[in-house]
PDB file of N, CA and C in Angstrom:
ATOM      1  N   UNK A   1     -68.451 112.335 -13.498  1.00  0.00           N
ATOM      2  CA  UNK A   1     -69.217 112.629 -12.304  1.00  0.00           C
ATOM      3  C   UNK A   1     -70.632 113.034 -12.716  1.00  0.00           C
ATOM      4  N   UNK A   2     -71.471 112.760 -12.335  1.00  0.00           N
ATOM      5  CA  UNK A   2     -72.993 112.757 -12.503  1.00  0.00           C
ATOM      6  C   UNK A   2     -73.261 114.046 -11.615  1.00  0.00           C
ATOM      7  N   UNK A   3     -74.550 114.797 -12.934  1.00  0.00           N
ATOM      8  CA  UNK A   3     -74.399 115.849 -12.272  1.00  0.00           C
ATOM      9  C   UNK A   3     -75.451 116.270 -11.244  1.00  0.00           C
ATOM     10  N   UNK A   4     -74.987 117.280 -10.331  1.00  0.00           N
ATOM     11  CA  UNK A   4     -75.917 117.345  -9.177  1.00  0.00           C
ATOM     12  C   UNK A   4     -77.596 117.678  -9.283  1.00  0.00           C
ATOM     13  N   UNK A   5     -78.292 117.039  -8.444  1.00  0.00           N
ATOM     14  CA  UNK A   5     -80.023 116.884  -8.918  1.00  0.00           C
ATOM     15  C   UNK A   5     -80.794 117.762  -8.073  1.00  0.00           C
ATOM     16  N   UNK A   6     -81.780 118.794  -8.712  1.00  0.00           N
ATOM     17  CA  UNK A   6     -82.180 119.245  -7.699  1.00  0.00           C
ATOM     18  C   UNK A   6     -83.765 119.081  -7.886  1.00  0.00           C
ATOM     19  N   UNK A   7     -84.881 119.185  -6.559  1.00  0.00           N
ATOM     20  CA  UNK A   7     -85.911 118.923  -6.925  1.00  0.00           C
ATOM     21  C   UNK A   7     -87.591 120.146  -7.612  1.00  0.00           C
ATOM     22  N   UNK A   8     -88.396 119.566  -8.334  1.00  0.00           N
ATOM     23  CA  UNK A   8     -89.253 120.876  -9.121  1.00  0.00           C
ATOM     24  C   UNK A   8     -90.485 120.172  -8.850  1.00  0.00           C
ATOM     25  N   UNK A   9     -90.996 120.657  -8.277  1.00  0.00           N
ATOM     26  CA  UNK A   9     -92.421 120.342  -7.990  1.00  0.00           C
ATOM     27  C   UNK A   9     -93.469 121.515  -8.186  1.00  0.00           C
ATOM     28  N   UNK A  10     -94.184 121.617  -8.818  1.00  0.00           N
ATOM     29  CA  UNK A  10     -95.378 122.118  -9.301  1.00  0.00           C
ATOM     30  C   UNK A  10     -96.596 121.272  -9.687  1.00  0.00           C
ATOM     31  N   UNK A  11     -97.906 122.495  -9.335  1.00  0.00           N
ATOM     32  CA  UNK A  11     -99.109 122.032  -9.400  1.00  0.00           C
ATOM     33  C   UNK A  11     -99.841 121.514 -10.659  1.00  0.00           C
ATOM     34  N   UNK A  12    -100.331 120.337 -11.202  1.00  0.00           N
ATOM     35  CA  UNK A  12    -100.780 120.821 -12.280  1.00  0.00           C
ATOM     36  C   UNK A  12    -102.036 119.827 -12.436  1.00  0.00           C
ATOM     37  N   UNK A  13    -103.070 119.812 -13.356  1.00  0.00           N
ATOM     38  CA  UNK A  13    -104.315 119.491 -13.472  1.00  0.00           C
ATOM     39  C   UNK A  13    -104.394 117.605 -12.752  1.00  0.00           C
ATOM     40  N   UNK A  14    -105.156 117.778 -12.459  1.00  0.00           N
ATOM     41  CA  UNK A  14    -105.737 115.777 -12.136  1.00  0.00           C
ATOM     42  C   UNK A  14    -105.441 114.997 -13.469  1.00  0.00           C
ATOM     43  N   UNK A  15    -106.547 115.629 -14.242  1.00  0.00           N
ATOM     44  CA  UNK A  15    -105.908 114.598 -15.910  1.00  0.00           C
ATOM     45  C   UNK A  15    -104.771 114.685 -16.338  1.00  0.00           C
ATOM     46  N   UNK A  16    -103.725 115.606 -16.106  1.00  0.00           N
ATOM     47  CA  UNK A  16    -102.663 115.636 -16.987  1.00  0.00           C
ATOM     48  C   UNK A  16    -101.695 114.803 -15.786  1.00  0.00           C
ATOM     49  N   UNK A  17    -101.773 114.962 -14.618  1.00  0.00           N
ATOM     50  CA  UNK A  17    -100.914 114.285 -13.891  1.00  0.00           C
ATOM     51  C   UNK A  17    -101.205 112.444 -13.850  1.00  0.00           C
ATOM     52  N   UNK A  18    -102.716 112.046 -14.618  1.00  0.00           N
ATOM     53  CA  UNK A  18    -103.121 110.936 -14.618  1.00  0.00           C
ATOM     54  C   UNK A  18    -102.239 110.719 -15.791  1.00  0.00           C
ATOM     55  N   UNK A  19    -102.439 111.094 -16.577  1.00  0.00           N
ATOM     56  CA  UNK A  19    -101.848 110.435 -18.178  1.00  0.00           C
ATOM     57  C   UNK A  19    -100.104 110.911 -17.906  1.00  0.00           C
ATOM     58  N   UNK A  20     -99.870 111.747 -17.116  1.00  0.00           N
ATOM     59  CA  UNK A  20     -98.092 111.916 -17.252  1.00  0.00           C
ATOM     60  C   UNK A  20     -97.849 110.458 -16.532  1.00  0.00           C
ATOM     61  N   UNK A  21     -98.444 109.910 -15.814  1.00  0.00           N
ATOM     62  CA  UNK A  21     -98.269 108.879 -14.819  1.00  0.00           C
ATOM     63  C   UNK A  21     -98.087 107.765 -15.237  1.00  0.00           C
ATOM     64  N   UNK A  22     -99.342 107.443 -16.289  1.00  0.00           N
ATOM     65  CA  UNK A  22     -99.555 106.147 -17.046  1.00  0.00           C
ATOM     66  C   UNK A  22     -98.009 106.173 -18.373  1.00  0.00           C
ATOM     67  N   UNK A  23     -98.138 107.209 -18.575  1.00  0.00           N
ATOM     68  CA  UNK A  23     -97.004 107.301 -19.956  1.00  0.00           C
ATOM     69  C   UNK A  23     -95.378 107.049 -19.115  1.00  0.00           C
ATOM     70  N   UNK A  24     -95.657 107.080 -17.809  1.00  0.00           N
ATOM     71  CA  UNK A  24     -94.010 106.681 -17.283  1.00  0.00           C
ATOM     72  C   UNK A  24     -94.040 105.501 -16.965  1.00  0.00           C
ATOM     73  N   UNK A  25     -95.454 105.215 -16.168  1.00  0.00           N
ATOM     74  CA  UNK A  25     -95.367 103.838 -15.958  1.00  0.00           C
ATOM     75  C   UNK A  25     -95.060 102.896 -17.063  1.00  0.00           C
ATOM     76  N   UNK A  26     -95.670 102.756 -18.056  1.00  0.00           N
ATOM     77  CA  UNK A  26     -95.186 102.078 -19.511  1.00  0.00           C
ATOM     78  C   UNK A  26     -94.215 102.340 -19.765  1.00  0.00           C
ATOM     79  N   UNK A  27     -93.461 103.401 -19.574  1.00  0.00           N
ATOM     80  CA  UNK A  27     -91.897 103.311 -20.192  1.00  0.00           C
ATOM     81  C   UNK A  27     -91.184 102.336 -19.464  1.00  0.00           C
ATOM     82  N   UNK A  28     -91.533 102.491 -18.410  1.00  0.00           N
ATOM     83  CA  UNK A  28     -90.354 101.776 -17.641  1.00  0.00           C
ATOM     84  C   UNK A  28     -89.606 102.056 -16.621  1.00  0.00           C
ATOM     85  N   UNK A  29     -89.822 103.561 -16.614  1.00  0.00           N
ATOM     86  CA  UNK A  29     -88.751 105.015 -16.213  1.00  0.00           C
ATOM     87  C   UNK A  29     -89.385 105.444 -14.890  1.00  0.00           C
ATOM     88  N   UNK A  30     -88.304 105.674 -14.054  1.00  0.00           N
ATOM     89  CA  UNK A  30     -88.359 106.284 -12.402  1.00  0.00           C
ATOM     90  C   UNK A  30     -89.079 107.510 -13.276  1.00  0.00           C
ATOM     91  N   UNK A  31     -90.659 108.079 -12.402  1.00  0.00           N
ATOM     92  CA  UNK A  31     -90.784 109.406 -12.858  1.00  0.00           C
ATOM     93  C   UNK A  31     -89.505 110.591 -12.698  1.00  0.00           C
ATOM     94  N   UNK A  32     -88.971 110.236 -12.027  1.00  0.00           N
ATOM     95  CA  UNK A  32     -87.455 111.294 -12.242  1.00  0.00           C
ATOM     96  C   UNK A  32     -87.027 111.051 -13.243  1.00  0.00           C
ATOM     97  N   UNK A  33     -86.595 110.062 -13.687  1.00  0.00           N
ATOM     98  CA  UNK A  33     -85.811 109.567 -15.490  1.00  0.00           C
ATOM     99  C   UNK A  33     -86.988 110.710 -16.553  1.00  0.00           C
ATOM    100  N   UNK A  34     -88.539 109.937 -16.425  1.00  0.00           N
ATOM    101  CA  UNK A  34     -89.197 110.329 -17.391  1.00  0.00           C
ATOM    102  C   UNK A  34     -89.203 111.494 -17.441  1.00  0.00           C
ATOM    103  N   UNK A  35     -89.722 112.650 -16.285  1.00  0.00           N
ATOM    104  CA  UNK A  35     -89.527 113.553 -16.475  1.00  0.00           C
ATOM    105  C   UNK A  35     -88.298 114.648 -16.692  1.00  0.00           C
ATOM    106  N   UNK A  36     -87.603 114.491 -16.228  1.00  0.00           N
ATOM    107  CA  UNK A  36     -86.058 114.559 -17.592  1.00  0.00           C
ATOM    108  C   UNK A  36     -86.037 114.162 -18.557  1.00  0.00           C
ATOM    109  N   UNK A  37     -86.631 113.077 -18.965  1.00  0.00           N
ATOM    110  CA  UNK A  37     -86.554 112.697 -20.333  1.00  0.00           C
ATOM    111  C   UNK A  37     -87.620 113.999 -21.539  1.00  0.00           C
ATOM    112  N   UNK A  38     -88.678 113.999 -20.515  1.00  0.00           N
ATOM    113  CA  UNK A  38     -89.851 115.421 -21.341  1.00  0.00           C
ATOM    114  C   UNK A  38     -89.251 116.430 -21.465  1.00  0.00           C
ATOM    115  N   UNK A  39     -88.593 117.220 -20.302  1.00  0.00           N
ATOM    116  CA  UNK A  39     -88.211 118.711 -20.430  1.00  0.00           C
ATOM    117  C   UNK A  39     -87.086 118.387 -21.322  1.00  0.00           C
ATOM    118  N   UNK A  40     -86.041 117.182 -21.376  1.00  0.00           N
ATOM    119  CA  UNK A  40     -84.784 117.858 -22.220  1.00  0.00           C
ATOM    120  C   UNK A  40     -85.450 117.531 -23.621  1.00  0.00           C
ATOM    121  N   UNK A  41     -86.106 116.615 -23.977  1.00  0.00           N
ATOM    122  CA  UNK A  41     -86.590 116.571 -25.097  1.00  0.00           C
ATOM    123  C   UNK A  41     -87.304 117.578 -25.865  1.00  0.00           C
ATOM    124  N   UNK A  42     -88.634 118.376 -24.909  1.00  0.00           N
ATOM    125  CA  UNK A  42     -89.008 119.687 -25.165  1.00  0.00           C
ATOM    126  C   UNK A  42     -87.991 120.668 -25.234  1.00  0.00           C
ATOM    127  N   UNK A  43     -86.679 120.833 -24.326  1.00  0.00           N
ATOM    128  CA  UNK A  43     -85.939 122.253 -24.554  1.00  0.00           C
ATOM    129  C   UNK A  43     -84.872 121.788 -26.547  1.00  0.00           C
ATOM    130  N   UNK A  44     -84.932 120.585 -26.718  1.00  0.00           N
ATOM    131  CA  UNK A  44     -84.247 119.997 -27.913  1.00  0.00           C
ATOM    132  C   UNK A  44     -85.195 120.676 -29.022  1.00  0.00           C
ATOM    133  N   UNK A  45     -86.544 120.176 -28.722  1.00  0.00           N
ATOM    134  CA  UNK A  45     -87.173 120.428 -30.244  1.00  0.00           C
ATOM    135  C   UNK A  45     -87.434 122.513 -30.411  1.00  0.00           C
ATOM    136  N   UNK A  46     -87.304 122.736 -28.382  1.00  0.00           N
ATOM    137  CA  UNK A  46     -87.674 124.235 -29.129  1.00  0.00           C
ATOM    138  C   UNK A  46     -86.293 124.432 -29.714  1.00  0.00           C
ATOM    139  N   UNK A  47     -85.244 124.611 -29.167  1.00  0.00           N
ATOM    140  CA  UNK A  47     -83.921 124.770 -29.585  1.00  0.00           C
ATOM    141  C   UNK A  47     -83.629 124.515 -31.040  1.00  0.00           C
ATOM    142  N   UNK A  48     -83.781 123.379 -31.178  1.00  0.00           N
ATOM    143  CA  UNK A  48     -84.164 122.899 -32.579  1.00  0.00           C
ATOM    144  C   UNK A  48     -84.539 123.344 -33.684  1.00  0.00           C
ATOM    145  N   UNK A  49     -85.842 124.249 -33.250  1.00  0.00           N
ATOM    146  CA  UNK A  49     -86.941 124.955 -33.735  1.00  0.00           C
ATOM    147  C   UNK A  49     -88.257 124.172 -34.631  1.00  0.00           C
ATOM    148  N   UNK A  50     -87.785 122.768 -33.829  1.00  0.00           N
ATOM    149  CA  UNK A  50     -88.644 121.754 -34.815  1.00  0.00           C
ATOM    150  C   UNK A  50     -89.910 122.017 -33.775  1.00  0.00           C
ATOM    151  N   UNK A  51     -90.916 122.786 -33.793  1.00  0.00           N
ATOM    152  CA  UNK A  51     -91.912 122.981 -32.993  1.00  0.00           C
ATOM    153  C   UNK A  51     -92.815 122.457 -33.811  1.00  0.00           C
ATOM    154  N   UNK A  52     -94.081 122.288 -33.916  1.00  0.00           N
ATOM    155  CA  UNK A  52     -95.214 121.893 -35.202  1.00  0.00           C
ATOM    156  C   UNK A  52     -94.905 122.541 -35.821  1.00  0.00           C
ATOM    157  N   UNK A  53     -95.406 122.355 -37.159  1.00  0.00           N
ATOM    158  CA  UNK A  53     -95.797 123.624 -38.423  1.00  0.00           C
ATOM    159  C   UNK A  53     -96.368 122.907 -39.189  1.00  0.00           C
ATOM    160  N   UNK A  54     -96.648 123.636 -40.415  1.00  0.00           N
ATOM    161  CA  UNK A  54     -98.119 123.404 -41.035  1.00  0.00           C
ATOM    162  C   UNK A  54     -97.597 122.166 -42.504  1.00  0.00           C
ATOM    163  N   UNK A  55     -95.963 121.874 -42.207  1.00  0.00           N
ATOM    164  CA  UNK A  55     -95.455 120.912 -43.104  1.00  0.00           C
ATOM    165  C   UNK A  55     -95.389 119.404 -42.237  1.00  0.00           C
ATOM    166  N   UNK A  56     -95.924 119.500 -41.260  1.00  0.00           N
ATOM    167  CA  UNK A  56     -95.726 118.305 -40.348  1.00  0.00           C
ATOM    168  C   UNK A  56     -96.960 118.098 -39.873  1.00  0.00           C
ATOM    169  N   UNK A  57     -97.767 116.635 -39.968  1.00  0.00           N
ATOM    170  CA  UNK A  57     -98.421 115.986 -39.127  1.00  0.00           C
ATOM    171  C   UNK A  57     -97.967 114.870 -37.981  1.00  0.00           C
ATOM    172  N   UNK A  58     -98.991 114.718 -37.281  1.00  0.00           N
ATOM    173  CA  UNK A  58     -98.728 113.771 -36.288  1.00  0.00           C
ATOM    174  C   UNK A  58     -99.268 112.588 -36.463  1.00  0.00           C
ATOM    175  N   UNK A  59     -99.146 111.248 -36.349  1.00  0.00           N
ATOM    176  CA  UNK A  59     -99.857 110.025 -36.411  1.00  0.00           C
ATOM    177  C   UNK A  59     -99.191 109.384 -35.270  1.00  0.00           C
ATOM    178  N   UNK A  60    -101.147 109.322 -34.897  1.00  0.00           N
ATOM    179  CA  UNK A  60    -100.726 108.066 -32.991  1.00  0.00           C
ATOM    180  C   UNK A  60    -101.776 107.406 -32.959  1.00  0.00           C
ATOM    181  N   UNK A  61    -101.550 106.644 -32.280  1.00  0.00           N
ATOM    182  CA  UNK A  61    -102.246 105.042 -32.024  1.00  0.00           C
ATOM    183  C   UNK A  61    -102.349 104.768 -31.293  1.00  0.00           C
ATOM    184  N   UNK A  62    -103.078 103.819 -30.834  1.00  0.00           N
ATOM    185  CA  UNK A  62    -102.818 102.461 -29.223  1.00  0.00           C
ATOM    186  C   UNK A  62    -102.278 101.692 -29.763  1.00  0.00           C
ATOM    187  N   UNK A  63    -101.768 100.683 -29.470  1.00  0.00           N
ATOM    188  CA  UNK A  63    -101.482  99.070 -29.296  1.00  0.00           C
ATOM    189  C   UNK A  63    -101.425  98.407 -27.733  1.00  0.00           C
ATOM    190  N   UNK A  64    -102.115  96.685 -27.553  1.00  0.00           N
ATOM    191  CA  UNK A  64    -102.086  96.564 -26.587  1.00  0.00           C
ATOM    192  C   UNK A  64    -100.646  96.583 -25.865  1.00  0.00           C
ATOM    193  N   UNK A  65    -100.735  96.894 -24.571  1.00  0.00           N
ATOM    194  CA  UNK A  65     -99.462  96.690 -23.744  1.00  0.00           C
ATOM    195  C   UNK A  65     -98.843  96.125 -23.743  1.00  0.00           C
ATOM    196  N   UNK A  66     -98.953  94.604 -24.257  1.00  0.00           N
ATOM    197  CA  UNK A  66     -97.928  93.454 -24.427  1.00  0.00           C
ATOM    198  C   UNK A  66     -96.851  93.653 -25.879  1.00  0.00           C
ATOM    199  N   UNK A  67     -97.781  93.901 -26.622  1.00  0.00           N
ATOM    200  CA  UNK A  67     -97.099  94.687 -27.501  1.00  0.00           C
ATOM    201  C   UNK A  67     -96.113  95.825 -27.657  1.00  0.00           C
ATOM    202  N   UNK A  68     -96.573  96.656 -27.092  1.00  0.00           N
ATOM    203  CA  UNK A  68     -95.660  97.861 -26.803  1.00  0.00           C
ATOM    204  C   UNK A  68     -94.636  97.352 -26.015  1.00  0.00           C
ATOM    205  N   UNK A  69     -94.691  96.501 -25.129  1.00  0.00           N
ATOM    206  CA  UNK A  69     -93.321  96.339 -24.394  1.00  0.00           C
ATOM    207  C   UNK A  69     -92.329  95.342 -25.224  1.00  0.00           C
ATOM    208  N   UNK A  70     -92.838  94.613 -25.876  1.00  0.00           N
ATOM    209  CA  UNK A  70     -92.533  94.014 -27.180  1.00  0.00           C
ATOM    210  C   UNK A  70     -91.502  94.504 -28.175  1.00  0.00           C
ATOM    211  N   UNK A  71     -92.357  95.979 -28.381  1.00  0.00           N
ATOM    212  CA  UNK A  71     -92.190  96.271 -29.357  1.00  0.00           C
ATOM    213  C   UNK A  71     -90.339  97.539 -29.167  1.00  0.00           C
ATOM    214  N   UNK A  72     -90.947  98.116 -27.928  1.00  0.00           N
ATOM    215  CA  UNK A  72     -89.691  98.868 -26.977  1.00  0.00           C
ATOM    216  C   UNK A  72     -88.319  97.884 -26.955  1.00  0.00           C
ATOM    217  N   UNK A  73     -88.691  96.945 -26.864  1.00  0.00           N
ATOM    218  CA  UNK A  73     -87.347  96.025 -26.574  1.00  0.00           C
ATOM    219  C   UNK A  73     -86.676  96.025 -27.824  1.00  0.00           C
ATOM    220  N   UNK A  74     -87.512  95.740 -28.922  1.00  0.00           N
ATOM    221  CA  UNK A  74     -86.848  95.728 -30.292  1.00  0.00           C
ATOM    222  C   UNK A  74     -86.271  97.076 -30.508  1.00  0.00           C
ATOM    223  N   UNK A  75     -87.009  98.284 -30.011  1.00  0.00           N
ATOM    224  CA  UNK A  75     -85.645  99.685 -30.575  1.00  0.00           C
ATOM    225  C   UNK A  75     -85.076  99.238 -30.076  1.00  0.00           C
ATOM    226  N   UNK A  76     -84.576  99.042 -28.595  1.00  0.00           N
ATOM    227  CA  UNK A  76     -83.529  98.805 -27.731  1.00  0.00           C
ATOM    228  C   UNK A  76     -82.771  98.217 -28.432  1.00  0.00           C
ATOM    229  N   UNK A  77     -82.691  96.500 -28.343  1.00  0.00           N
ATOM    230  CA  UNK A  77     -82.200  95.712 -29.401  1.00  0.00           C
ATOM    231  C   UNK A  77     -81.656  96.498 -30.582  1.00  0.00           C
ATOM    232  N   UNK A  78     -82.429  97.125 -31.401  1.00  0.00           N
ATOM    233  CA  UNK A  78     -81.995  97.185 -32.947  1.00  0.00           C
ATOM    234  C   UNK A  78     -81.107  98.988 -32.657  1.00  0.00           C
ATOM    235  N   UNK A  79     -81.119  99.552 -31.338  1.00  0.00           N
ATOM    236  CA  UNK A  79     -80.981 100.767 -31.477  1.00  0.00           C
ATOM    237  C   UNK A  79     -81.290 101.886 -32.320  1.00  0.00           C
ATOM    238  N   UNK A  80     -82.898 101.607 -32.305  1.00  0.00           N
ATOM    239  CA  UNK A  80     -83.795 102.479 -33.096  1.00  0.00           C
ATOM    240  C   UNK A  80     -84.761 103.435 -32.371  1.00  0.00           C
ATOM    241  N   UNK A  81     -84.989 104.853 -32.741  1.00  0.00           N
ATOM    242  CA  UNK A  81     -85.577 105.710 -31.762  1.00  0.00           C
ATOM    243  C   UNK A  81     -87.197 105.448 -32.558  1.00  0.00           C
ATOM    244  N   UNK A  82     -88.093 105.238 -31.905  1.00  0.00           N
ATOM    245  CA  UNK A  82     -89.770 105.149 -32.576  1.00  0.00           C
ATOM    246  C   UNK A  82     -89.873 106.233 -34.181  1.00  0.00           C
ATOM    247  N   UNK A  83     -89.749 107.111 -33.483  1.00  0.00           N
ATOM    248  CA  UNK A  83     -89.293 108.262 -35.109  1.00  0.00           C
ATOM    249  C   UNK A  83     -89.101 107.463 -36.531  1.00  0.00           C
ATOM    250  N   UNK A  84     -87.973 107.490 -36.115  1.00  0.00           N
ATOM    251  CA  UNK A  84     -87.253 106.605 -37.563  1.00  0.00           C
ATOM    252  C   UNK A  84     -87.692 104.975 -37.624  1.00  0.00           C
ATOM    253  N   UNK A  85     -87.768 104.465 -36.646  1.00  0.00           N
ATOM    254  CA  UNK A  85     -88.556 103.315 -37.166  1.00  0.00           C
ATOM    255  C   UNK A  85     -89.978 103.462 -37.991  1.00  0.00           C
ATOM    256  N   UNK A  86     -90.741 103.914 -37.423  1.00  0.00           N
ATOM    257  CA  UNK A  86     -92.284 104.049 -38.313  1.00  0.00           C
ATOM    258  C   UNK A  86     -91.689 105.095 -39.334  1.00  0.00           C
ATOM    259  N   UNK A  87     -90.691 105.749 -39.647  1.00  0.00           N
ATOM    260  CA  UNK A  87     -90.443 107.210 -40.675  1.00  0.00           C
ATOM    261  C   UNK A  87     -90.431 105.588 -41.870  1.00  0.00           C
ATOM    262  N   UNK A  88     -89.037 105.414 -41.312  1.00  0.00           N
ATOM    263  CA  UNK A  88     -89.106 103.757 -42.233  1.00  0.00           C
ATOM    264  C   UNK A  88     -89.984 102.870 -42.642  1.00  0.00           C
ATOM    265  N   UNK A  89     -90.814 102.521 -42.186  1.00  0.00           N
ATOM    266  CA  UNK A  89     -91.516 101.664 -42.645  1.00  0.00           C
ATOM    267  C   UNK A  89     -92.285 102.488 -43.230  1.00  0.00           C
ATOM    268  N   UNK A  90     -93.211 103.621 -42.737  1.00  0.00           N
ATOM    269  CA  UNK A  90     -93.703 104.105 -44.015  1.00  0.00           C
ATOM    270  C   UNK A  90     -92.838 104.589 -45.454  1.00  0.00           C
ATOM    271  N   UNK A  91     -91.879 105.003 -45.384  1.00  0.00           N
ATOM    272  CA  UNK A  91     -91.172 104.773 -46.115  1.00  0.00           C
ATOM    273  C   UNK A  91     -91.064 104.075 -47.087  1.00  0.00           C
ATOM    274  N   UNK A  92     -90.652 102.929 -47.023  1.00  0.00           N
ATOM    275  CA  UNK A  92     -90.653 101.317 -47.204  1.00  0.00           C
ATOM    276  C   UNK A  92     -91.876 100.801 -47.930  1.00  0.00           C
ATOM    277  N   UNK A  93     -92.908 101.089 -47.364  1.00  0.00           N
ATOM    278  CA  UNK A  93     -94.632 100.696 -47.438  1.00  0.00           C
ATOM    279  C   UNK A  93     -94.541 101.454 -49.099  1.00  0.00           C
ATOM    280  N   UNK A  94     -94.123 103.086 -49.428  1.00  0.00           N
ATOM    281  CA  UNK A  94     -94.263 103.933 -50.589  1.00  0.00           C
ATOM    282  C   UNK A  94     -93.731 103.349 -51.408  1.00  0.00           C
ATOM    283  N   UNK A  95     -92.521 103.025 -51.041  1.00  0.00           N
ATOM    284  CA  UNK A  95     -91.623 102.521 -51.839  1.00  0.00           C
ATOM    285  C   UNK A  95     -91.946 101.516 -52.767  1.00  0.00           C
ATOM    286  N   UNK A  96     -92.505 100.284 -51.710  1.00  0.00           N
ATOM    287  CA  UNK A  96     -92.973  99.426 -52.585  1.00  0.00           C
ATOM    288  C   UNK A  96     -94.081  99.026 -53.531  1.00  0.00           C
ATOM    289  N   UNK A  97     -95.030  99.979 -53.200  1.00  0.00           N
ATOM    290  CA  UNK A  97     -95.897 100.684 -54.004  1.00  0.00           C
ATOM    291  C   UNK A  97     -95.912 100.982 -55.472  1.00  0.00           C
ATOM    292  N   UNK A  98     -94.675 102.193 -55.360  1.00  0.00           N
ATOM    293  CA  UNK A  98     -94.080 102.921 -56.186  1.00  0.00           C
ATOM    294  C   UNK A  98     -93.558 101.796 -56.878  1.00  0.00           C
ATOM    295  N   UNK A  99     -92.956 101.065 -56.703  1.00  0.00           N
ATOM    296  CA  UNK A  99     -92.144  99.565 -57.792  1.00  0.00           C
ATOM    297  C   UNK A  99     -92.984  99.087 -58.322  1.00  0.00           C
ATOM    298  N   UNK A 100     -94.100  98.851 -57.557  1.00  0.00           N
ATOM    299  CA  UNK A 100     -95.426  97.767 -58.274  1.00  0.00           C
ATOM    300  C   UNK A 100     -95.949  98.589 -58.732  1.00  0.00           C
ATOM    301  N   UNK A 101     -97.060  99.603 -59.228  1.00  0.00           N
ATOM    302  CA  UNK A 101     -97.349 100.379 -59.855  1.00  0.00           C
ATOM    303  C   UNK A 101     -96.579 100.308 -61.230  1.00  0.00           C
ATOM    304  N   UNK A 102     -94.929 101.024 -61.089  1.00  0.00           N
ATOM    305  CA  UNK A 102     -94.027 101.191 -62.304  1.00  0.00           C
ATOM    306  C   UNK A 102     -93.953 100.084 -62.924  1.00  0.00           C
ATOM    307  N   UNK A 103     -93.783  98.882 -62.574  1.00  0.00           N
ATOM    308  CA  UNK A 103     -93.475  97.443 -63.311  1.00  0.00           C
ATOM    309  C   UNK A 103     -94.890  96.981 -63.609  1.00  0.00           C
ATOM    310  N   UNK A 104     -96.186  97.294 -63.453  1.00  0.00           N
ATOM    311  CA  UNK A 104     -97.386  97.222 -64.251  1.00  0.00           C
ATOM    312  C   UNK A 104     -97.547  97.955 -64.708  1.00  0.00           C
ATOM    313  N   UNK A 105     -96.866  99.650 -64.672  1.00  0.00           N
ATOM    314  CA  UNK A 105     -97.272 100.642 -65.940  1.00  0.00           C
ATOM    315  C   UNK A 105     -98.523 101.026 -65.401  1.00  0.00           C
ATOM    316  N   UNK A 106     -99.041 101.027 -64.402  1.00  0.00           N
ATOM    317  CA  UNK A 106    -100.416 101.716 -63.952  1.00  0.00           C
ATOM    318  C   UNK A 106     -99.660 102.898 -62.892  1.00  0.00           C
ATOM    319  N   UNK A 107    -100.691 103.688 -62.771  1.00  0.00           N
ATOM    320  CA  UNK A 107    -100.307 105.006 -62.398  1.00  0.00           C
ATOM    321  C   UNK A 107    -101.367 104.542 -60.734  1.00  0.00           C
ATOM    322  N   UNK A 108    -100.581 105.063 -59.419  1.00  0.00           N
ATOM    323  CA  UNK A 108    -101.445 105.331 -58.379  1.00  0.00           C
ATOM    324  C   UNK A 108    -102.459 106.189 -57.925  1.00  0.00           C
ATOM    325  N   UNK A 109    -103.468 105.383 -57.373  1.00  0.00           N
ATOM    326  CA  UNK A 109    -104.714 106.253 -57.066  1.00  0.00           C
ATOM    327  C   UNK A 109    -104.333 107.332 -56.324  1.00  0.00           C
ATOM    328  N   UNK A 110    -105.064 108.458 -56.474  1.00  0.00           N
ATOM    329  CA  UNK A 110    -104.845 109.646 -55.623  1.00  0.00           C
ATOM    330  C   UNK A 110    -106.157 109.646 -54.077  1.00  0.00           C
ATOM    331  N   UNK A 111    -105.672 109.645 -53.272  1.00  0.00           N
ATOM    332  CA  UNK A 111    -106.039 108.726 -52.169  1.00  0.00           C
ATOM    333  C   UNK A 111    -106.766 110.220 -51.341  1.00  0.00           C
ATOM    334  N   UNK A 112    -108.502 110.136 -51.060  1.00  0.00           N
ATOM    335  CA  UNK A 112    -108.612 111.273 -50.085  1.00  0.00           C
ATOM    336  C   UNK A 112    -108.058 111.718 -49.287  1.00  0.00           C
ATOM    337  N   UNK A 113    -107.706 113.148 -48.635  1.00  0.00           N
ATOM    338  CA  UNK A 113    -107.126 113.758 -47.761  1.00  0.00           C
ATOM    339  C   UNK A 113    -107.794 114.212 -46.251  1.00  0.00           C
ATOM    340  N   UNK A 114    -107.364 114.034 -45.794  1.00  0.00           N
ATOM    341  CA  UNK A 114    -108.180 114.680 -44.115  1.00  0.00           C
ATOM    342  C   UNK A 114    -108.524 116.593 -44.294  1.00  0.00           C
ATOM    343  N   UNK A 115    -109.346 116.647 -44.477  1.00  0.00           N
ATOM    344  CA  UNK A 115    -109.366 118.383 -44.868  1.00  0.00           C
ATOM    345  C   UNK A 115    -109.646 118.931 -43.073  1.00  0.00           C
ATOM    346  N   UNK A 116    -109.519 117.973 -42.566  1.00  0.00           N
ATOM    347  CA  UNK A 116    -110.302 118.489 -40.671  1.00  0.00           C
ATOM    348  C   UNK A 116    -109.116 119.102 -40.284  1.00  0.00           C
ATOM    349  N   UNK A 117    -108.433 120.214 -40.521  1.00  0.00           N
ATOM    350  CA  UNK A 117    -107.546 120.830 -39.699  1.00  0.00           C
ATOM    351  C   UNK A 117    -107.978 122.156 -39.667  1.00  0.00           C
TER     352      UNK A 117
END
């Protein structure tokens, strides 16, 4: 049995209700889905306790829209959450690095750092 729904409406800025808007519309998701999808996800990571910290960065991007919907179908398909797909491929990307480097016996460049935090 599906459980009973009740409704939450609150005020909140013009820009943030513009971009909560656009980020559901691209999903795909009834803003009811999406926004269930934010709060349980937010009460997961506090719960979690995976909040930021100073051992974790973030990396984000655009890609055009055709793409992204593209690209959504393939987690679907492959049953992959965005996370672990890009965790993987960068991953993957080191990895192979790390092989080529060792099998020429050359050592990797040490690559500048973003000091802007």
């Amino acid at each position: 049995m599906a459980e009973e729904k009740r409704n939450l409406c609150a005020q909140i800025p013009i820009s943030l209700h513009s971009r909560v808007r656009q980020e559901q519309e691209a999903s795909g998701q009834t803003l009811s889905e999406y926004m269930t999808q934010l709060i349980t996800e937010f009460f997961q990571m506090k719960e979690g306790n995976q909040n930021m910290n100073h051992n974790m960065k973030t990396i984000a991007f655009q890609v055009p829209a055709e793409l992204f919907e593209e690209f959504k179908a393939y987690l679907q398909r492959n049953n992959f959450k965005q996370k672990e797909f890009f965790l993987g491929c960068i991953q993957s990307a080191l990895a192979e690095e790390r092989d080529a480097d060792e099998a020429s016996g050359s050592e990797p460049e040490p690559q500048e750092t973003d000091q802007t935090e």
